[in-house]
Protein backbone atom coordinates (compact mmCIF):
# COMPACT_ATOMS: atom_id res chain seq x y z
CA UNK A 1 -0.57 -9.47 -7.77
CA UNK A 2 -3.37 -11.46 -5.92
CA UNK A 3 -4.27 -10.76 -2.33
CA UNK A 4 -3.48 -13.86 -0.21
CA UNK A 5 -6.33 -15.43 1.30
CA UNK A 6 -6.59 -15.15 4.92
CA UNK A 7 -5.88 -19.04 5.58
CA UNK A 8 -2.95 -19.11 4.06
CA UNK A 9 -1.66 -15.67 6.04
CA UNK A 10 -2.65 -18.04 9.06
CA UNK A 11 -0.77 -21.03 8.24
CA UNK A 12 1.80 -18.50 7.33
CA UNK A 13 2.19 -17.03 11.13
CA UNK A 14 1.37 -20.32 12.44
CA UNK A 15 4.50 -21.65 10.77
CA UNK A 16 6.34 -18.53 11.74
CA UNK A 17 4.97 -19.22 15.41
CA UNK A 18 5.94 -23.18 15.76
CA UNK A 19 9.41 -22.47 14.69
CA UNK A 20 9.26 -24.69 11.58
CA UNK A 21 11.91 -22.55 9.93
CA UNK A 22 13.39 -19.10 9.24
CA UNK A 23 11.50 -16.06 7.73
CA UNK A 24 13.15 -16.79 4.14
CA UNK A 25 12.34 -20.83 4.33
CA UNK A 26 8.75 -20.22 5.65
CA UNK A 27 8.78 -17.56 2.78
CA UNK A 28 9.78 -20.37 0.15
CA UNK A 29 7.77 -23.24 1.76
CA UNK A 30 4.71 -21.32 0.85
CA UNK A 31 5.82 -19.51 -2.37
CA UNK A 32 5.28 -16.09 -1.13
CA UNK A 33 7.98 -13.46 -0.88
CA UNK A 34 10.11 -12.93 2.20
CA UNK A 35 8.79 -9.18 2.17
CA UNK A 36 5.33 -10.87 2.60
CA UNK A 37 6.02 -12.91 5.46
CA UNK A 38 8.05 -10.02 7.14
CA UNK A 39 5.16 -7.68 6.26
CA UNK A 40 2.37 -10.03 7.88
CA UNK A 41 3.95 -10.29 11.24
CA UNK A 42 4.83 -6.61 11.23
CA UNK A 43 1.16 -6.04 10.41
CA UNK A 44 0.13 -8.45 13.00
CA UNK A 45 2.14 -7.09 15.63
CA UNK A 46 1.15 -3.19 15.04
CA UNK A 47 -2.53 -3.68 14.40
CA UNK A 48 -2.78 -7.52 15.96
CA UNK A 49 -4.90 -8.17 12.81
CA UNK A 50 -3.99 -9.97 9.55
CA UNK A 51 -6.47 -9.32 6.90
CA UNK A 52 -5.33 -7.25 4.05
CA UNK A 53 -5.62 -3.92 4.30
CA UNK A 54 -7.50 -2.94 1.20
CA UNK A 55 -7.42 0.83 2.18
CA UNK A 56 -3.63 1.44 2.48
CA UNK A 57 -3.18 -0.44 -0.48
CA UNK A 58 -1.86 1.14 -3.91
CA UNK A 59 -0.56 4.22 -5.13
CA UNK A 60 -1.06 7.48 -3.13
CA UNK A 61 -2.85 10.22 -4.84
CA UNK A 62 -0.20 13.48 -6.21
CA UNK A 63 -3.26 15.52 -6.34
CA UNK A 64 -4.34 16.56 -3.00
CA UNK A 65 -7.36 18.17 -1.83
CA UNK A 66 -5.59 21.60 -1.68
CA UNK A 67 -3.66 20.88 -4.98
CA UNK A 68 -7.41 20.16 -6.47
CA UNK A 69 -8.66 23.13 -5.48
CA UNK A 70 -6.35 25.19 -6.48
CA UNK A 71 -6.31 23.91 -10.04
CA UNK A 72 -9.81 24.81 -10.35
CA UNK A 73 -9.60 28.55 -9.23
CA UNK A 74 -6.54 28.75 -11.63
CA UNK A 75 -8.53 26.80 -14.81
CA UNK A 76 -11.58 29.04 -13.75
CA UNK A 77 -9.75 32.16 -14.77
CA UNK A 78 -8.64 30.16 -18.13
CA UNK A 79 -9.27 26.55 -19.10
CA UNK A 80 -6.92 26.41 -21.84
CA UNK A 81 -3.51 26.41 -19.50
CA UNK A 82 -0.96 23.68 -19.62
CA UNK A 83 0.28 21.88 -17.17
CA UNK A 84 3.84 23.58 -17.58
CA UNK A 85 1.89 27.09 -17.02
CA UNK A 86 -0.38 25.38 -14.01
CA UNK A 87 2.54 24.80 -12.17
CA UNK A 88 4.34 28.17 -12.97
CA UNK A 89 1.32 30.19 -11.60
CA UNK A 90 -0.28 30.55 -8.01
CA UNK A 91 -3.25 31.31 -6.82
């Protein structure tokens, strides 16, 4: 999925804005998603910006800094554990 360019997240909220329409028609007249539109003016109206947020974007990380370090006290004893026995033991 592309990121939309910032003009078109304007003429997005600037539709939104004029009242040419409801969230789902705005939504359709630019081919975007309705989740889009609802998540640019939430965006807009926590953080009053509207670029994307490269940052918060994607998949959170499972393996935490603690997690991490952990793991390599426990594989510093022995390398050769499995995950099944990495998660049974404790530091």
């Amino acid at each position: 999925m592309r990121t939309l360019s910032l003009d078109l997240r304007e003429r997005i909220l600037a539709a939104y804005d004029s009242d040419e329409g409801t969230r789902p028609e705005i939504a359709h007249r630019f081919r975007v998603s309705l989740g889009m539109v609802k998540k640019l003016l939430q965006q807009r109206r926590h953080t009053g910006d509207i670029a994307p947020r490269y940052r918060f974007c994607g998949r959170k990380p499972m393996i935490v800094g603690t997690h991490r370090s952990q793991m390599r006290l426990l594989l510093a004893r022995k390398n050769d554990l499995t995950l099944k026995e990495l998660r049974r033991r404790r530091v």
